[in-house]
Protein backbone atom coordinates (compact mmCIF):
# COMPACT_ATOMS: atom_id res chain seq x y z
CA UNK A 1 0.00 0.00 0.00
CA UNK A 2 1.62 3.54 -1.11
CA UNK A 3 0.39 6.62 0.00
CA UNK A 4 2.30 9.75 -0.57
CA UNK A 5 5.58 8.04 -2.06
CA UNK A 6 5.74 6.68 1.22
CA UNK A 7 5.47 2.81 2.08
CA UNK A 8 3.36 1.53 4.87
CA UNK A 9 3.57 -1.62 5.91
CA UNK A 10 0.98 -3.42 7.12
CA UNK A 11 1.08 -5.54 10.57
CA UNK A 12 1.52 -9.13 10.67
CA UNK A 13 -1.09 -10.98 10.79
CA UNK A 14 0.81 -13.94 11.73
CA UNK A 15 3.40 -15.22 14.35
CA UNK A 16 6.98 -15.98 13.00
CA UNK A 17 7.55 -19.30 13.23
CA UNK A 18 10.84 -20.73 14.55
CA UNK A 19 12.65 -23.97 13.99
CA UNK A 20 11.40 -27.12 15.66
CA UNK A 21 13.64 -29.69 17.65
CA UNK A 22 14.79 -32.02 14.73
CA UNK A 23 17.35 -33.92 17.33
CA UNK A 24 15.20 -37.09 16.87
CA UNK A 25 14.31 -36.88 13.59
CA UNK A 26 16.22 -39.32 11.36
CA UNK A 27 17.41 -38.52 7.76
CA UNK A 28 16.06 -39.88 4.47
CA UNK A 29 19.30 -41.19 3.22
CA UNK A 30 22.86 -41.64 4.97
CA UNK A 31 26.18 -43.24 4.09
CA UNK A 32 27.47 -46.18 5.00
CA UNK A 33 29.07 -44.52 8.01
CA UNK A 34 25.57 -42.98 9.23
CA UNK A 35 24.40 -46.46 9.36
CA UNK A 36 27.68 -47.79 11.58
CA UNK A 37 27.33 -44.46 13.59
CA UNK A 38 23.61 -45.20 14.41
CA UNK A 39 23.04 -48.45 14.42
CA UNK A 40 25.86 -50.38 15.18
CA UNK A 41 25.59 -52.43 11.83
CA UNK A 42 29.22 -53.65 10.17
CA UNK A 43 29.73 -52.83 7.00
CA UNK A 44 29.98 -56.01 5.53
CA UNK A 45 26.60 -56.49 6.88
CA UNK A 46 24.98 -53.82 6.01
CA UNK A 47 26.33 -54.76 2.37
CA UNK A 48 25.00 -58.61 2.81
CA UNK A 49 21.47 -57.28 4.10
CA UNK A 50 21.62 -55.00 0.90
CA UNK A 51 22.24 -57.44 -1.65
CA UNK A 52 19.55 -60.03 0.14
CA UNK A 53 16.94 -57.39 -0.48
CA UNK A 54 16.55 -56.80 2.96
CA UNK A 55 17.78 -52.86 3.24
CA UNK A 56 17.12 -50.57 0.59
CA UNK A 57 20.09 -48.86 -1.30
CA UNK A 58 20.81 -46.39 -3.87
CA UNK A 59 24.66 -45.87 -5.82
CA UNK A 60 24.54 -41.88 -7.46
CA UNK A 61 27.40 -41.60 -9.97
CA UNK A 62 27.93 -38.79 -12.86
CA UNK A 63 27.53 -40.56 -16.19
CA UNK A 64 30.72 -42.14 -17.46
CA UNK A 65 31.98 -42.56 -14.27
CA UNK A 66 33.52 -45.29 -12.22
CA UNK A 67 32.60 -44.42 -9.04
CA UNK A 68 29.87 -42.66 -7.15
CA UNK A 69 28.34 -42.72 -3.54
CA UNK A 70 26.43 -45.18 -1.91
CA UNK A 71 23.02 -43.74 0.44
CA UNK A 72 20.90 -46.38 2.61
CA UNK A 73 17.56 -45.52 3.06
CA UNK A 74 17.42 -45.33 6.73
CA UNK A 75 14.50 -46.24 7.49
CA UNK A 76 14.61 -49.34 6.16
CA UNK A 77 17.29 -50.36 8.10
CA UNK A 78 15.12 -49.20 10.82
CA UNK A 79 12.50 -51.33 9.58
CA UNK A 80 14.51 -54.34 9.47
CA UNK A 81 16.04 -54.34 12.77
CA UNK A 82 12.43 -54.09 14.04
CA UNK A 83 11.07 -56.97 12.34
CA UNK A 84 14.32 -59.20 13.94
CA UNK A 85 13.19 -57.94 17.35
CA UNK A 86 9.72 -59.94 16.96
């Protein structure tokens, strides 16, 4: 709203809002690392629950090259702990 080459602002008509506590909120994706830091989980387990299907993975590599990064999806190794504890 301008009135006499002057702005006026109007009030807010909301609250701000602020940043939540995210502490216990676990990421979508980690590395191989994340999972040992976490959970406690080998590597060479993690990489045998992988290839039986039982953890889902992704590899992310530019085209054309060799290598790229490994990400878990953490919550399925979440998931999968779980199910052993039944």
């Amino acid at each position: 709203m301008l009135t006499d080459n002057k702005r006026k602002y109007m009030p807010l008509t909301t609250e701000p809002i602020a940043a939540g506590n995210t502490s216990q909120t676990l990421p979508e994706f980690g590395r191989v690392i994340d999972v040992q830091k976490l959970f406690g989980v080998k590597r060479g387990i993690l990489y045998r629950w992988i290839g039986d299907g039982k953890v889902k993975s992704v590899c992310i590599r530019e085209p054309g090259n060799i290598q790229g990064v490994r990400l878990i999806h953490l919550a399925s190794v979440r998931d999968y702990i779980n199910s052993q504890m039944q």
